[in-house]
Protein backbone atom coordinates (compact mmCIF):
# COMPACT_ATOMS: atom_id res chain seq x y z
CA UNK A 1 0.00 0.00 0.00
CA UNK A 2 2.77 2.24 0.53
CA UNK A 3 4.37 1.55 -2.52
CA UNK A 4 1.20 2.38 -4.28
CA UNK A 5 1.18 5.66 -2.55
CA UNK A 6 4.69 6.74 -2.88
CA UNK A 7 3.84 5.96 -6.91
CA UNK A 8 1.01 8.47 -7.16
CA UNK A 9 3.01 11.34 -5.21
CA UNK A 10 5.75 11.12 -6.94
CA UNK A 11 3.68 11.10 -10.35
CA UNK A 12 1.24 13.72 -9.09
CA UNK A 13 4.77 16.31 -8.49
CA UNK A 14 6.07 15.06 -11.70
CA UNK A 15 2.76 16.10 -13.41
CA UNK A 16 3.01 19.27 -11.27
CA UNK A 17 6.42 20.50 -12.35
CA UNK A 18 5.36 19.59 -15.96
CA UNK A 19 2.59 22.30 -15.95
CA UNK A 20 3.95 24.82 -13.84
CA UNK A 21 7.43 24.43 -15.81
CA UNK A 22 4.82 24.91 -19.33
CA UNK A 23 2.91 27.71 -17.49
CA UNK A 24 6.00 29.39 -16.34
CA UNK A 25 8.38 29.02 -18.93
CA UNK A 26 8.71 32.36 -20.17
CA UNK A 27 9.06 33.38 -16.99
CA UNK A 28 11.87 30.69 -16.35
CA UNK A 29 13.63 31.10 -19.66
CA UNK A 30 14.09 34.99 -18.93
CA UNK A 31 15.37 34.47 -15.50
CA UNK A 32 17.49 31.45 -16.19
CA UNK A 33 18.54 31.37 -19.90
CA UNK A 34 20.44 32.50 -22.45
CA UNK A 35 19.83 35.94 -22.98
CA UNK A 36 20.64 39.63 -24.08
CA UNK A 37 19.63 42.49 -23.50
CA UNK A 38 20.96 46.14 -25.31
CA UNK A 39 19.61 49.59 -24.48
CA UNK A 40 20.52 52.61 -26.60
CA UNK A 41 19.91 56.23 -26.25
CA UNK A 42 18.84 58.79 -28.86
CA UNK A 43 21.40 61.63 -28.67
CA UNK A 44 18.81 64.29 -29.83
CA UNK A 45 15.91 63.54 -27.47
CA UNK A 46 17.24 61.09 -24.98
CA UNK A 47 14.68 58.34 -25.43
CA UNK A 48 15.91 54.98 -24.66
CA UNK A 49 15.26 51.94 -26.79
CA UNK A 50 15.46 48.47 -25.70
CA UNK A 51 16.15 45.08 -27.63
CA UNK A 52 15.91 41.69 -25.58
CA UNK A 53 16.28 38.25 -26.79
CA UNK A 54 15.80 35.28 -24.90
CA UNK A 55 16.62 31.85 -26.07
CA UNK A 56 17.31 33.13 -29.28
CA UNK A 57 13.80 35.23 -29.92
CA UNK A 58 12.94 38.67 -29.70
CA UNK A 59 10.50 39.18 -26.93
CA UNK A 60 10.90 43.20 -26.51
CA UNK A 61 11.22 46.01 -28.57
CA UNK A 62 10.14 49.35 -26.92
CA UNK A 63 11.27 53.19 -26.57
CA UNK A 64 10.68 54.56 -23.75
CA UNK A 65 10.05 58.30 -23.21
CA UNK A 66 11.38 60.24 -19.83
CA UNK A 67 11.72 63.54 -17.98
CA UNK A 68 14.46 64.38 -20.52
CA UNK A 69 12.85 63.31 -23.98
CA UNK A 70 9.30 65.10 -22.35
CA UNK A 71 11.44 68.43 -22.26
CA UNK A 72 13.25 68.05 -25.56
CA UNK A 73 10.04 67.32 -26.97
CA UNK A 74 8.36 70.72 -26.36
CA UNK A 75 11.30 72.31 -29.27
CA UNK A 76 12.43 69.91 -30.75
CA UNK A 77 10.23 67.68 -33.38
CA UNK A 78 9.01 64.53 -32.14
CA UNK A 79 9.10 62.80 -35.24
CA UNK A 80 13.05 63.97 -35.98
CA UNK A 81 15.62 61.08 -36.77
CA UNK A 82 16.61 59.74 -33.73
CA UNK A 83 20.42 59.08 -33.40
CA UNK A 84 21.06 55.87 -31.50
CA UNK A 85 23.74 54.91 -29.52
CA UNK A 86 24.33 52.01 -27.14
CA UNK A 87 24.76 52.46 -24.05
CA UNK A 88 23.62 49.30 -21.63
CA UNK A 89 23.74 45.90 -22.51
CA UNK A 90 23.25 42.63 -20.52
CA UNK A 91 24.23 39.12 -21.82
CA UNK A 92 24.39 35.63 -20.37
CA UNK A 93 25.42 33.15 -23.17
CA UNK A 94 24.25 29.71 -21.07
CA UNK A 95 21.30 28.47 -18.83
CA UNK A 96 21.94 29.68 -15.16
CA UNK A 97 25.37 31.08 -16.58
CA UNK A 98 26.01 34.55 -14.78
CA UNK A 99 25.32 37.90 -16.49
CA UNK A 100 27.35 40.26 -17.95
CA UNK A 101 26.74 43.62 -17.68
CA UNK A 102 28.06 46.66 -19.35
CA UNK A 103 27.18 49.99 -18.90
CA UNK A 104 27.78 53.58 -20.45
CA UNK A 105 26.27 56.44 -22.13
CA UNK A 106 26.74 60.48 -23.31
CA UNK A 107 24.62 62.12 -20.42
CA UNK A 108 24.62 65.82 -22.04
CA UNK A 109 20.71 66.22 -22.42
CA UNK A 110 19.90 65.31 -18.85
CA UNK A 111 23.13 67.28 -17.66
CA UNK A 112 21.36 70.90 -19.93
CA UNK A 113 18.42 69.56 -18.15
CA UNK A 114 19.50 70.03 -14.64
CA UNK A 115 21.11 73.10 -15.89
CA UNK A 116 17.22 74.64 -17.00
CA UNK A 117 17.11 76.29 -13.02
CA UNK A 118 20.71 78.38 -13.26
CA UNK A 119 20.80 79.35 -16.91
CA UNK A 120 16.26 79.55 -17.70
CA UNK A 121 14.61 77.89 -20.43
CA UNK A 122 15.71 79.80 -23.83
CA UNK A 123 19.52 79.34 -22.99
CA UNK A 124 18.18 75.60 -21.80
CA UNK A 125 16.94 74.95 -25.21
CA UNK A 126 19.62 76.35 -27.05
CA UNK A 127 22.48 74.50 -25.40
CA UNK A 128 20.58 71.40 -26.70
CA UNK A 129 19.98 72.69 -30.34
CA UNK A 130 23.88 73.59 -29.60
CA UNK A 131 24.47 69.93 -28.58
CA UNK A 132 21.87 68.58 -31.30
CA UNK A 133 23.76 70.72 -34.10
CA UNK A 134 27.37 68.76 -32.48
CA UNK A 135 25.57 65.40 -32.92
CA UNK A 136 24.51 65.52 -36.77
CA UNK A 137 27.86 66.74 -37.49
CA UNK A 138 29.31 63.87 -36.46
CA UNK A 139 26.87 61.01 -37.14
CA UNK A 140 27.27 58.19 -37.94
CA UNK A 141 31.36 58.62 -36.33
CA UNK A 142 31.48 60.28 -33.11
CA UNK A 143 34.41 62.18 -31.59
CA UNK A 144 34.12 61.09 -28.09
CA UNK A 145 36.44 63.82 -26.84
CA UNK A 146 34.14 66.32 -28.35
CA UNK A 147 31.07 64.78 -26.81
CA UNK A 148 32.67 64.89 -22.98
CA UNK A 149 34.47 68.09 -23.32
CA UNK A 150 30.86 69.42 -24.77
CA UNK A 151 29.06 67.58 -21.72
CA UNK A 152 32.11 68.88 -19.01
CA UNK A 153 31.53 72.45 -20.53
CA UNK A 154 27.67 72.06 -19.83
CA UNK A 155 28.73 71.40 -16.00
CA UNK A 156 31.58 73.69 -15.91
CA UNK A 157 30.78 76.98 -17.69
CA UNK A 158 27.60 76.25 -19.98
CA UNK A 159 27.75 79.92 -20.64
CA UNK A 160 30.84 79.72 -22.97
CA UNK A 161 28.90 77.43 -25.11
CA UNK A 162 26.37 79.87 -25.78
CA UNK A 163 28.82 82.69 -26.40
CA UNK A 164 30.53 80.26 -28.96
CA UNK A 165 27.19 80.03 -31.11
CA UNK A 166 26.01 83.33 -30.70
CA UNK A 167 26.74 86.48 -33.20
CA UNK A 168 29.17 88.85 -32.52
C-alpha cells in the first residue's frame, strides 16, 4: 500500500512540475537562460530603446520616453531622426550562466536639463539645439572627446557654449 502511494506522489509532483514548468516558462527562460539584452539612447531627445532576446527570440522592442525626452520634446520635433547609440547591454550566453553587464552612455541632455534652473529655459533649449547641431555633425562617427568636453563644458561653464554660437 505504501508503494502504491509513494507511486502516485511522486507522479502527481512530476505532473506538477510539468505544468507549472509549461505555465512558467517564459518566466523561467528569462530568469534562467540565455539571454541579451541592449539599451541605446537617442542623442537628440534622450529616449531609450530596448532590444531583448531570450533563447534566441525577440521578446521586446520598446522606446521609452522620460523627464528628458518630455522636455526636448516641447522644441524639438518629435518625429526627428533619432540618433542611436548604445549604451547598456546585458548578456548571459548559457542556462543559469552569470550575467554580464556593461554599462555607459553620453549624459549631455539630462546634464542641460539640470542646468534649466541656473541658466532659464531659452539658454536651456539652445544648449541642446547647440548639442543637437554637435551630434549631426558627427553622425554616424562620433568624436568622443568632443562629446565629454561638450558635456564637461555644460557642468563647468555652460555659458561659454552659448557665447561660442552666438553672433558677434
Amino acid at each position: 500500500m505504501k508503494r502504491i502511494t509513494f507511486a502516485k506522489l511522486l507522479a502527481t509532483m512530476l505532473v506538477a512540475t510539468s505544468v507549472i514548468t509549461v505555465v512558467f516558462w517564459d518566466h523561467i527562460s528569462e530568469a534562467f537562460g540565455p539571454m541579451k539584452q541592449q539599451g541605446s539612447q537617442c542623442l537628440i531627445c534622450h529616449r531609450k530603446r530596448v532590444v531583448k532576446w531570450v533563447c534566441g527570440s525577440k521578446v521586446n522592442d520598446a522606446i521609452i520616453t522620460n523627464e528628458y525626452s518630455d522636455w526636448i520634446d516641447t522644441f524639438t520635433p518629435v518625429d526627428h531622426e533619432h540618433v542611436w547609440l548604445g549604451h547598456t547591454g546585458y548578456h548571459r550566453t548559457r542556462w543559469f550562466g552569470s550575467t554580464i553587464i556593461a554599462c555607459g552612455g553620453v549624459a549631455t541632455i539630462p546634464r542641460i536639463f539640470e542646468q534649466r534652473s541656473r541658466l532659464g529655459e531659452p539658454k536651456s533649449q539652445q544648449l541642446a539645439a547647440r548639442f543637437h547641431e554637435v551630434v549631426e555633425n558627427q553622425s554616424p562617427q562620433f568624436n568622443w572627446n568632443e562629446l565629454n568636453s561638450f558635456t564637461q563644458s555644460v557642468v563647468d561653464d555652460p555659458e561659454s557654449l552659448l557665447q561660442a554660437n552666438s553672433p558677434e
